[in-house]
N, C-alpha and C. Protein backbone atom coordinates (compact mmCIF):
# COMPACT_ATOMS: atom_id res chain seq x y z
N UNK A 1 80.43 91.24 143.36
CA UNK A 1 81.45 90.79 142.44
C UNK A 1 80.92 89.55 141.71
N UNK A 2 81.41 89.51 140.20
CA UNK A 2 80.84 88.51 139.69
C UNK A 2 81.58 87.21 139.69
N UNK A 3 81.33 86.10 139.56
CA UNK A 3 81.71 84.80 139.78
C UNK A 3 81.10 84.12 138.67
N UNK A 4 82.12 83.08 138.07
CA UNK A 4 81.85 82.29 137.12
C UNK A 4 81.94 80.93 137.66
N UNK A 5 81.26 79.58 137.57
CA UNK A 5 81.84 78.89 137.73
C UNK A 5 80.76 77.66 137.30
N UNK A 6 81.85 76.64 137.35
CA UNK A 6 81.36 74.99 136.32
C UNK A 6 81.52 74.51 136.83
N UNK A 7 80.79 73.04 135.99
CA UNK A 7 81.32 71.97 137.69
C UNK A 7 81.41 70.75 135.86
N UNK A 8 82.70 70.26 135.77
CA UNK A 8 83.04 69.19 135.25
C UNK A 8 82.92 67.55 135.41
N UNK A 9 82.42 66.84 134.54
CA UNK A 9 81.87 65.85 134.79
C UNK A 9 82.72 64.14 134.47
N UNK A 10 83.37 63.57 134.84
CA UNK A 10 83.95 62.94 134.31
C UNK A 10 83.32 62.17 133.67
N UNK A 11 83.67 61.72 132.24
CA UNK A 11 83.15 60.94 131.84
C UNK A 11 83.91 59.21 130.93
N UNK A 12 84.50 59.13 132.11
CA UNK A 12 85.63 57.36 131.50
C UNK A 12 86.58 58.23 130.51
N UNK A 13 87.50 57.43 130.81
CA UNK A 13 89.03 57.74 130.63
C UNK A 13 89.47 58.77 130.37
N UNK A 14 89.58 59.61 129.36
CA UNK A 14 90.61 60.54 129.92
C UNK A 14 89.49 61.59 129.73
N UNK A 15 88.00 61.72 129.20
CA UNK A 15 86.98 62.95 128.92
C UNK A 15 86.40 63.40 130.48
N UNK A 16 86.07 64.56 129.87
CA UNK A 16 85.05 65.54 130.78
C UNK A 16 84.14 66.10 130.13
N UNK A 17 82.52 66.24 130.79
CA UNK A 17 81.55 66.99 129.83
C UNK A 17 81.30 67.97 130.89
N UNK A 18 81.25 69.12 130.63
CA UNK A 18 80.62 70.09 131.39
C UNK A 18 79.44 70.73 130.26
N UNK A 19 78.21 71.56 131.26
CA UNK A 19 77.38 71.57 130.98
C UNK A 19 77.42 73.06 131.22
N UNK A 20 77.39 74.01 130.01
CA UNK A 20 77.22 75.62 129.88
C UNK A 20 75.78 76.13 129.67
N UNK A 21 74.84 76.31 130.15
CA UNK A 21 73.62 76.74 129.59
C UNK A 21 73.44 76.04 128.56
N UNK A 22 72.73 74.62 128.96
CA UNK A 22 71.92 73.57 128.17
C UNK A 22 73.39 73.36 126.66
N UNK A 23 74.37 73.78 126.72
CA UNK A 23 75.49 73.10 125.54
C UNK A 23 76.50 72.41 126.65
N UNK A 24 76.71 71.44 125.58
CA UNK A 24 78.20 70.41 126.20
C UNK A 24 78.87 70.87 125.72
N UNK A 25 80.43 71.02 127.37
CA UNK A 25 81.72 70.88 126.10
C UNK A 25 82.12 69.77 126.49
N UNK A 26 82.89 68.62 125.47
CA UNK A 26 83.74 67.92 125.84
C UNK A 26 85.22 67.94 125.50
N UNK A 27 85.88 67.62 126.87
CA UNK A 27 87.50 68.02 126.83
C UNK A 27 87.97 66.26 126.58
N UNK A 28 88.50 65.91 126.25
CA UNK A 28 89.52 64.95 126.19
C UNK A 28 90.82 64.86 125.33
N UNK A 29 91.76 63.79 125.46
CA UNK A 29 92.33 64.00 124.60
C UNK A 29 92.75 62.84 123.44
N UNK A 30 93.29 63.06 122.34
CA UNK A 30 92.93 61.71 121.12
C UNK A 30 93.73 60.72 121.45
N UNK A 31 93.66 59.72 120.86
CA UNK A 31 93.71 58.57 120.79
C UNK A 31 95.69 58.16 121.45
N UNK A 32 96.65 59.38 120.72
CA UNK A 32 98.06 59.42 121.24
C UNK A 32 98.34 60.02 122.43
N UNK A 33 97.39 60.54 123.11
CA UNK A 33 97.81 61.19 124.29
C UNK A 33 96.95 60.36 125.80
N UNK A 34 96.41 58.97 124.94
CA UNK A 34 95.64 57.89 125.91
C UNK A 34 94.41 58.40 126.26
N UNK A 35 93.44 58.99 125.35
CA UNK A 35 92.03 59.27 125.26
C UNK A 35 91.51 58.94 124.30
N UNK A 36 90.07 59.27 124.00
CA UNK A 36 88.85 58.38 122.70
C UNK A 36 89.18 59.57 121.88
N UNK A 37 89.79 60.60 122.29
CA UNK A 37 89.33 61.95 121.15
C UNK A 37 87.60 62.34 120.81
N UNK A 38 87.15 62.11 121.86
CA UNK A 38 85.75 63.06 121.65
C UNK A 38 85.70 64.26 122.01
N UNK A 39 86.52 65.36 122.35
CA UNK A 39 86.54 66.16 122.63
C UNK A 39 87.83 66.89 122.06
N UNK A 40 88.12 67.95 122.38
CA UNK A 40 89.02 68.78 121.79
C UNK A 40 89.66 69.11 123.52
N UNK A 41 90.93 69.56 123.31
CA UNK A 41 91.76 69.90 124.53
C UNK A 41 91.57 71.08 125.11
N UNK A 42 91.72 71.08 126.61
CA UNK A 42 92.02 72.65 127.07
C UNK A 42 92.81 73.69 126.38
N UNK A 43 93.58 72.90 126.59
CA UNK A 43 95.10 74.41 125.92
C UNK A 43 94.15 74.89 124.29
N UNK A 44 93.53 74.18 123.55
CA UNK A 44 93.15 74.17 122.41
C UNK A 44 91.36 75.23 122.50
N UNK A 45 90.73 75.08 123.30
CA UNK A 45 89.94 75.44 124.11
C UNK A 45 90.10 76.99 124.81
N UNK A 46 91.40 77.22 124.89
CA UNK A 46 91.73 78.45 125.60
C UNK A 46 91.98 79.34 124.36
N UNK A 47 92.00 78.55 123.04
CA UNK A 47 92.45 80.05 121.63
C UNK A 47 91.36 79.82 121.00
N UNK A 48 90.28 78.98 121.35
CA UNK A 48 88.36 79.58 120.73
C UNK A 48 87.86 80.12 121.56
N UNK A 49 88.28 80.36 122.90
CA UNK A 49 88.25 81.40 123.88
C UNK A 49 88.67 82.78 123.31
N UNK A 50 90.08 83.13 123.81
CA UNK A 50 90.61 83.76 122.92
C UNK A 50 89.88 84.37 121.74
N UNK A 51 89.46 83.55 120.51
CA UNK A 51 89.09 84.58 119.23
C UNK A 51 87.26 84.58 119.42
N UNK A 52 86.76 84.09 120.18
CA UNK A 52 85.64 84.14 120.64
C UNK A 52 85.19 85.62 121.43
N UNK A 53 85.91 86.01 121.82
CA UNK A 53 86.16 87.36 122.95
C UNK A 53 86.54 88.42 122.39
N UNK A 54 87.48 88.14 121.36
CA UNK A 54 87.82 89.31 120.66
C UNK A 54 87.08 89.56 119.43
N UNK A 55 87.07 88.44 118.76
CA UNK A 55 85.59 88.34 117.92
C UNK A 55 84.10 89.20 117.76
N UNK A 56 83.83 88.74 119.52
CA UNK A 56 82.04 89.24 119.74
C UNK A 56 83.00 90.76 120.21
N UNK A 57 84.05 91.12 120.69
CA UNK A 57 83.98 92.72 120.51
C UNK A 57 83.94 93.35 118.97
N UNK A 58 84.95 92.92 118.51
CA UNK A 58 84.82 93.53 117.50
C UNK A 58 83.49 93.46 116.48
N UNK A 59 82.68 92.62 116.03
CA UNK A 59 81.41 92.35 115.65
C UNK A 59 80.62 93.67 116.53
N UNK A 60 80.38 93.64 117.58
CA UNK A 60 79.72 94.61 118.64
C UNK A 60 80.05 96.03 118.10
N UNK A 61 81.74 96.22 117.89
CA UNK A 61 81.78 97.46 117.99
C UNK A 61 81.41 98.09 116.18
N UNK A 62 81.66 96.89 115.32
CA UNK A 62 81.89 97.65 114.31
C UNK A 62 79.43 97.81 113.77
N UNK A 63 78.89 96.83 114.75
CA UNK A 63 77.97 96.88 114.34
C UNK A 63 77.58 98.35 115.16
N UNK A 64 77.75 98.73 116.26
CA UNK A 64 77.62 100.14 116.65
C UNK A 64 77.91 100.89 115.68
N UNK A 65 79.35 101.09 114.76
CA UNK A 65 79.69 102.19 114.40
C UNK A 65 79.25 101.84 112.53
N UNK A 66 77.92 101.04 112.40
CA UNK A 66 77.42 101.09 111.21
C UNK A 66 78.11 100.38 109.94
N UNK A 67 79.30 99.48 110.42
CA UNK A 67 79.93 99.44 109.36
C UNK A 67 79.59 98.21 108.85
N UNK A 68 79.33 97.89 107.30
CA UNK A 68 78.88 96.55 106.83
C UNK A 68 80.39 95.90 106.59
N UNK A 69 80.11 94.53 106.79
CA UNK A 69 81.43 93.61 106.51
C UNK A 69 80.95 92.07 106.29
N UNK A 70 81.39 91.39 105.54
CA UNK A 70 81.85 90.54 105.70
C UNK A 70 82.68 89.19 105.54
N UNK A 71 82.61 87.80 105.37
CA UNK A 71 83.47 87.06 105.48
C UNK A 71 84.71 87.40 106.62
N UNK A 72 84.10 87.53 107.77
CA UNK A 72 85.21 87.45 108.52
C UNK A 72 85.36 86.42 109.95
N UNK A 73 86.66 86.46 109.52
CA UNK A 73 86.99 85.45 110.67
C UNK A 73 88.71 85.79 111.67
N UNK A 74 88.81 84.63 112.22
CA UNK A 74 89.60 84.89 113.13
C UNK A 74 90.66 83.28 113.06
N UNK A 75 91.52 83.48 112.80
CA UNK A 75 92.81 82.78 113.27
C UNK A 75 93.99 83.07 114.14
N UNK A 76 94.16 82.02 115.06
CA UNK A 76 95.19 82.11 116.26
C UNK A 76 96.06 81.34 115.94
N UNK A 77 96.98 81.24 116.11
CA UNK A 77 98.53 80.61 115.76
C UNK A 77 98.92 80.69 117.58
N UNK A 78 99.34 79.80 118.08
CA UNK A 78 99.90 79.42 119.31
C UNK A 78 101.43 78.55 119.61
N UNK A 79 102.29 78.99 120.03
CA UNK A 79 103.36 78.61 120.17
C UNK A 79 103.41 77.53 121.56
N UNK A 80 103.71 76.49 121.84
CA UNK A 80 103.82 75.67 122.92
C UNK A 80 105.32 75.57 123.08
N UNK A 81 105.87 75.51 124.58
CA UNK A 81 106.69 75.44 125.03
C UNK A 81 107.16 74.04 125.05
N UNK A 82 108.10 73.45 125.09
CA UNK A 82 108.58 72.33 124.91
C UNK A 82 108.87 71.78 126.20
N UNK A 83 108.61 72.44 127.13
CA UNK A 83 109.46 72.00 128.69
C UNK A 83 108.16 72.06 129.38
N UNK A 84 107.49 70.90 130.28
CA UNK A 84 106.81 70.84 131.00
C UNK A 84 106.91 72.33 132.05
N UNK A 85 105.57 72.79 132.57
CA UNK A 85 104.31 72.51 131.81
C UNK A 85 104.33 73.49 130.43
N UNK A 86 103.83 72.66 129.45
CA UNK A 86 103.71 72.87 128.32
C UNK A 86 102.74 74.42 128.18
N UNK A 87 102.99 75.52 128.01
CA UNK A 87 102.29 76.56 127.67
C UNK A 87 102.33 77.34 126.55
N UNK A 88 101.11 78.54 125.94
CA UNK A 88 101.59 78.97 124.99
C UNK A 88 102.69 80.33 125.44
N UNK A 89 103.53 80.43 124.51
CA UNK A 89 104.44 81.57 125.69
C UNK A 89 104.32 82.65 123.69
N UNK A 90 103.50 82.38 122.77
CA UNK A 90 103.73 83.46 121.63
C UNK A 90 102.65 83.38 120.90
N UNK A 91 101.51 84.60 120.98
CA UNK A 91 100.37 84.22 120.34
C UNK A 91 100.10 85.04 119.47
N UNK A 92 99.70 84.75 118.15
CA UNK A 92 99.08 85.77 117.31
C UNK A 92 97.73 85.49 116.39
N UNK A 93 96.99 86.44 116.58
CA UNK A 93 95.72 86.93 115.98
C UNK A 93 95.84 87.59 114.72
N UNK A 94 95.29 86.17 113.91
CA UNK A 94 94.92 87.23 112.54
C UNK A 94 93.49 87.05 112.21
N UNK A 95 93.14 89.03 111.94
CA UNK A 95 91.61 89.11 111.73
C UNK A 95 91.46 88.98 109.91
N UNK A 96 90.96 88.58 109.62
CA UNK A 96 90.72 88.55 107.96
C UNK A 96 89.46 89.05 107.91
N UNK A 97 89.13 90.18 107.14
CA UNK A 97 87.67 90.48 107.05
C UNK A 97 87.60 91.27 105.89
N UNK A 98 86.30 91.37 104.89
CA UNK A 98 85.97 92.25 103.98
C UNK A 98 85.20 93.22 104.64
N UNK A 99 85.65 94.57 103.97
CA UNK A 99 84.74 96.00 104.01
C UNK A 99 84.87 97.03 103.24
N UNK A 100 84.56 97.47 103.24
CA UNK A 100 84.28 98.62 101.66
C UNK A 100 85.80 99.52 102.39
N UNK A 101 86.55 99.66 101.24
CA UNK A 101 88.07 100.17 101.93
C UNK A 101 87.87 101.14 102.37
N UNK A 102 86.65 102.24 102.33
CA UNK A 102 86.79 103.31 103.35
C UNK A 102 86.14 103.71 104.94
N UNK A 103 86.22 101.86 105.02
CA UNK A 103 85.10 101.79 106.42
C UNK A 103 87.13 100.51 107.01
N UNK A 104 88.34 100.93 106.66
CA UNK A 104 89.54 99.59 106.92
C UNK A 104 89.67 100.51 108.18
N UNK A 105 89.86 101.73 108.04
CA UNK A 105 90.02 102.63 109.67
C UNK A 105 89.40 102.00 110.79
N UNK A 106 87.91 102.50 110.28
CA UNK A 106 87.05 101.87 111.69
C UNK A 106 87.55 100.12 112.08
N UNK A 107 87.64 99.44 110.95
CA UNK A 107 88.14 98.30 111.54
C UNK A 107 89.48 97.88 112.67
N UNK A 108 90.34 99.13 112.53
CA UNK A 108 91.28 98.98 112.85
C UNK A 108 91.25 99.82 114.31
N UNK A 109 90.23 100.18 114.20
CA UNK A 109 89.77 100.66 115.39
C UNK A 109 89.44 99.95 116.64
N UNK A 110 88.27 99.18 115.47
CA UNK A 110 87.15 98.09 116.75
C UNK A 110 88.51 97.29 116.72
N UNK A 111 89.36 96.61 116.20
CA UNK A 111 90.25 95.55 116.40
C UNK A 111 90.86 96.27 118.00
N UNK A 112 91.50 97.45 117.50
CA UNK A 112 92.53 97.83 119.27
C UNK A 112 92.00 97.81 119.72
N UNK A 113 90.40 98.49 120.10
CA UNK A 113 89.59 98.56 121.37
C UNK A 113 89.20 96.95 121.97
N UNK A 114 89.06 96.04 121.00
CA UNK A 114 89.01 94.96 121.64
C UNK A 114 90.42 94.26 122.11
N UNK A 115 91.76 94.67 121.23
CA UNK A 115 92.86 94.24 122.16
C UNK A 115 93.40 94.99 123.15
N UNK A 116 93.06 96.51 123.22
CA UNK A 116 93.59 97.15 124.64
C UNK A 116 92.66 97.97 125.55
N UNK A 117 91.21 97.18 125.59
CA UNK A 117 90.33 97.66 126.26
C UNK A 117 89.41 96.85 126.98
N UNK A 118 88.46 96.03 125.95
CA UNK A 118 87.75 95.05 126.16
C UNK A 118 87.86 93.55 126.64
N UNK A 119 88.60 93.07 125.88
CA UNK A 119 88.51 91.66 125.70
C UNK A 119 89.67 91.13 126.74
N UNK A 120 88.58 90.76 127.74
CA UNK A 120 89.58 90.43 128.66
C UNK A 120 90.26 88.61 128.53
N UNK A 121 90.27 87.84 127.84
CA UNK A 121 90.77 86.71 127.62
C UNK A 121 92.39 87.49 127.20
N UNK A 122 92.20 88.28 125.95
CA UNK A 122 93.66 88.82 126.02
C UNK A 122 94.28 89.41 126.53
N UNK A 123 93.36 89.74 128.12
CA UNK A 123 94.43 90.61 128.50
C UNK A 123 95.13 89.69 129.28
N UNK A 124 94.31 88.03 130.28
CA UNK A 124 94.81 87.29 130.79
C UNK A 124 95.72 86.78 130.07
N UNK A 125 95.88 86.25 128.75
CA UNK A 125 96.65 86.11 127.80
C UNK A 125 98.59 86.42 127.91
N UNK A 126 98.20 87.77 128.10
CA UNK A 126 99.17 88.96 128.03
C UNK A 126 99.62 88.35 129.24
N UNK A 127 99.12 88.02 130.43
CA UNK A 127 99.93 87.01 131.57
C UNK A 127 101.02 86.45 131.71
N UNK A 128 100.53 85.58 130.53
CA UNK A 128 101.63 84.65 130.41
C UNK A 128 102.64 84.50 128.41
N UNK A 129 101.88 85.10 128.43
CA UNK A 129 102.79 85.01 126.55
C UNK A 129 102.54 86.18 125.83
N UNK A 130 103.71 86.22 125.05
CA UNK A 130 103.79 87.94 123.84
C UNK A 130 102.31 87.62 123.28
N UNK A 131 101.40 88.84 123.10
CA UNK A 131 100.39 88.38 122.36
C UNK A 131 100.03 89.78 121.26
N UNK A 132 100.93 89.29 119.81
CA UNK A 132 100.29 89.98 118.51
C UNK A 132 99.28 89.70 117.88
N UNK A 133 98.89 91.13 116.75
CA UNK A 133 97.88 90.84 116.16
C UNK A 133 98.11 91.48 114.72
N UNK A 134 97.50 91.47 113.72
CA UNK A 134 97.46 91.82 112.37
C UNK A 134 95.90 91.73 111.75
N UNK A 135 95.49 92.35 110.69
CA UNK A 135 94.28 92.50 110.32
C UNK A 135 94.94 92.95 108.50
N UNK A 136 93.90 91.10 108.01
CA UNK A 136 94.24 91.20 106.71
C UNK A 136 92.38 91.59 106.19
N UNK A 137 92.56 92.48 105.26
CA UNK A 137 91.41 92.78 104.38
C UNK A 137 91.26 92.37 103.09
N UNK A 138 90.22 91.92 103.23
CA UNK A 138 89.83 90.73 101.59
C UNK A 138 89.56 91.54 100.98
């Protein structure tokens, strides 16, 4: 069975650097939440996760099935709960991408296979919050 695991580093007041195969991340938080802001947050951290995962599937699948594209990207919209602990409980994925309009199928393809097959960040996702998606074509 496979196992992931990090080992976080504190680094004065409110940061952490952990060390991924020779890249840093740093977590902290800015200046209003009583940190330096050198880093970007977990919760914030968990939706470049998120479109990171669904992302490299879809890239993967549509480069299997030949299809040229591009300008594309990925935006997450995250809803936070107002009541400690603060979570996202409503998430949505929008894919924006160019492709010759008779290759929008296959896109809509690789998109489900990476939300109801692959990409397991969304399926942990699906855990804890509604998680939609939409796919706009440039």
């Amino acid at each position: 069975m496979a196992t992931n695991t990090i080992t976080s580093v504190h680094g004065g007041g409110m940061s952490f650097k952990t060390k991924i195969k020779n890249h840093d991340v740093i977590i902290d938080l800015d200046k209003a939440g009583g940190g330096n802001n050198l880093g970007t947050s977990p919760k914030i951290l968990m939706l470049v996760s998120l479109a990171g995962c669904t992302g490299l599937d879809v890239v993967t699948i549509l480069n299997k099935m030949k299809v040229s594209f591009s300008d594309f990207s990925i935006k997450v919209d995250a809803h936070v709960t107002e009541t400690d602990p603060k979570i996202y409980d409503d998430v949505s994925i929008i894919y924006s991408i160019k492709v010759n309009s008779k290759d929008e199928s296959k896109v809509v393809k690789a998109v489900t296979l990476s939300q109801d097959k692959y990409c397991g960040v969304s399926e942990m996702f699906r855990a804890f919050a509604k998680l939609k998606h939409k796919i706009i074509f440039l």
